[in-house]
C-alpha atoms as a PDB file:
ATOM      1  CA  UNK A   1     -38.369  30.744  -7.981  1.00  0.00           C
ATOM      2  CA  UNK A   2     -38.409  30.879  -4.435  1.00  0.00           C
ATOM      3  CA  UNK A   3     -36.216  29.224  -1.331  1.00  0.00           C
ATOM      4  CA  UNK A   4     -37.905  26.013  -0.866  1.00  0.00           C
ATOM      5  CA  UNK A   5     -36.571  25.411  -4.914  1.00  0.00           C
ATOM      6  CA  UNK A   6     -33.279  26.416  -3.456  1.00  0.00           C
ATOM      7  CA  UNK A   7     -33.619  24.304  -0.363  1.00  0.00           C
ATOM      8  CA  UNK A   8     -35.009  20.753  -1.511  1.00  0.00           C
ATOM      9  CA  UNK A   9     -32.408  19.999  -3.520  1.00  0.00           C
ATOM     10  CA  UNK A  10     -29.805  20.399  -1.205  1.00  0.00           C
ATOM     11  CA  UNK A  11     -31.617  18.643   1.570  1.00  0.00           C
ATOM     12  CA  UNK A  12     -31.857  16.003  -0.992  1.00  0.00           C
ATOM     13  CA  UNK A  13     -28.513  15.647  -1.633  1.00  0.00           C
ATOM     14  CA  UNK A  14     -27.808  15.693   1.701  1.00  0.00           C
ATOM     15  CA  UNK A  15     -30.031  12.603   2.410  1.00  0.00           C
ATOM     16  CA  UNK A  16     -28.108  11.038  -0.461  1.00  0.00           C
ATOM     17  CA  UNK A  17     -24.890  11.400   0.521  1.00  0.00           C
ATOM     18  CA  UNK A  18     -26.089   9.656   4.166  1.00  0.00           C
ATOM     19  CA  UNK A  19     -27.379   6.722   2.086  1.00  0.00           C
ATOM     20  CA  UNK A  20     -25.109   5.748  -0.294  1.00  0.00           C
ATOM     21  CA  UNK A  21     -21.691   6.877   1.709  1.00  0.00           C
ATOM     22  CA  UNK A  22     -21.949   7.318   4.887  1.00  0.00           C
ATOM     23  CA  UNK A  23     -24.255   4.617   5.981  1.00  0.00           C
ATOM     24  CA  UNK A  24     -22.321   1.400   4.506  1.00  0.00           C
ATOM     25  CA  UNK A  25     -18.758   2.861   5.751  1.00  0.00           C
ATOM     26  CA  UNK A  26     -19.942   3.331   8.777  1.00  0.00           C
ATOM     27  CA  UNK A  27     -19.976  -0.187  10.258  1.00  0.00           C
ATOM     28  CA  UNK A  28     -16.521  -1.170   9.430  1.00  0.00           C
ATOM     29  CA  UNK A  29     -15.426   2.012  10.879  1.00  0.00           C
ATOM     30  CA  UNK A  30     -16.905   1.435  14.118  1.00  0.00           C
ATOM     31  CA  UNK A  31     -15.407  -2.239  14.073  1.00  0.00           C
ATOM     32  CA  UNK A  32     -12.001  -0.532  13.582  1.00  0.00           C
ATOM     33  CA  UNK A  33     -12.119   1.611  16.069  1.00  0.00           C
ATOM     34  CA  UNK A  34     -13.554  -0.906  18.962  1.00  0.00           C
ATOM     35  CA  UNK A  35     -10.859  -3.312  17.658  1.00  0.00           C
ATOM     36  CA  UNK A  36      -7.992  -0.415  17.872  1.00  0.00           C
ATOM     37  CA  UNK A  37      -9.834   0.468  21.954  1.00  0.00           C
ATOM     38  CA  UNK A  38      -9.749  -3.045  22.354  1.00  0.00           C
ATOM     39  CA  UNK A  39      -6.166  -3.569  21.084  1.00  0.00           C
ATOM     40  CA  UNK A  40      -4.787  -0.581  23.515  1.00  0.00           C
ATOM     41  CA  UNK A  41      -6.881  -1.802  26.396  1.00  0.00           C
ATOM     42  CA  UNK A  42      -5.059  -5.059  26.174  1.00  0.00           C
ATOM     43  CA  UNK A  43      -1.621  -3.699  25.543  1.00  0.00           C
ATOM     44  CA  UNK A  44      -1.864  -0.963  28.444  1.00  0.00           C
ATOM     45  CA  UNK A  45      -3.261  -3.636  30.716  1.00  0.00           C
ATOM     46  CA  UNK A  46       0.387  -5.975  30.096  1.00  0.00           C
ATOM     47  CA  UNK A  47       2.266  -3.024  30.667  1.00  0.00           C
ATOM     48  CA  UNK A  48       0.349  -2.085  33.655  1.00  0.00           C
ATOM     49  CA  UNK A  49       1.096  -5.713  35.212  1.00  0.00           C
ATOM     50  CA  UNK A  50       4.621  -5.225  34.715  1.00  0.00           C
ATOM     51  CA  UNK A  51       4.934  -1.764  36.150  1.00  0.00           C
ATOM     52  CA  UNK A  52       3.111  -3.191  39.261  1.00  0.00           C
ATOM     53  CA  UNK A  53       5.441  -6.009  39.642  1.00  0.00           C
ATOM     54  CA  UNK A  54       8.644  -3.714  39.283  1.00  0.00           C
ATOM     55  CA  UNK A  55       7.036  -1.844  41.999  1.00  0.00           C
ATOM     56  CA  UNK A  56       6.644  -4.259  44.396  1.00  0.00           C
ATOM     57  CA  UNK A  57      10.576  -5.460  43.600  1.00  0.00           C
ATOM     58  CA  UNK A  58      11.619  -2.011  44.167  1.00  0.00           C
ATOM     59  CA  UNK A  59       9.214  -2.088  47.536  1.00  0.00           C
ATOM     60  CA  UNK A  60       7.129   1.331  45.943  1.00  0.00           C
ATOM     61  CA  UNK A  61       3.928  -0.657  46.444  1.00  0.00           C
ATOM     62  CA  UNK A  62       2.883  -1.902  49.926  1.00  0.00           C
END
């Protein structure tokens, strides 16, 4: 017995676990999070409009 019978079957497990879990998760996961950056990018931008226009009420933004 020597390391490469220690090592293959841990790289091949490895490779396994890329297929068959990580691969087909990972495009809904990416969706969710663009949708999420999206979704805050949007909300910050509304509350950014109506901190501007308190400002210019208030005279704060020439």
């Amino acid at each position: 017995m020597n390391l490469q019978d220690l090592i293959t079957p841990i790289g091949k497990f490895v490779e396994w676990t890329f297929e068959t879990v990580l691969v087909p998760i990972s495009d809904p996961f990416n969706l969710g999070v663009i949708l999420i950056g999206l979704t805050g990018i949007g909300f910050w931008l509304s509350r950014q409009r109506k901190y501007s226009a308190e400002a210019r009420q208030k005279g704060g933004i020439v």
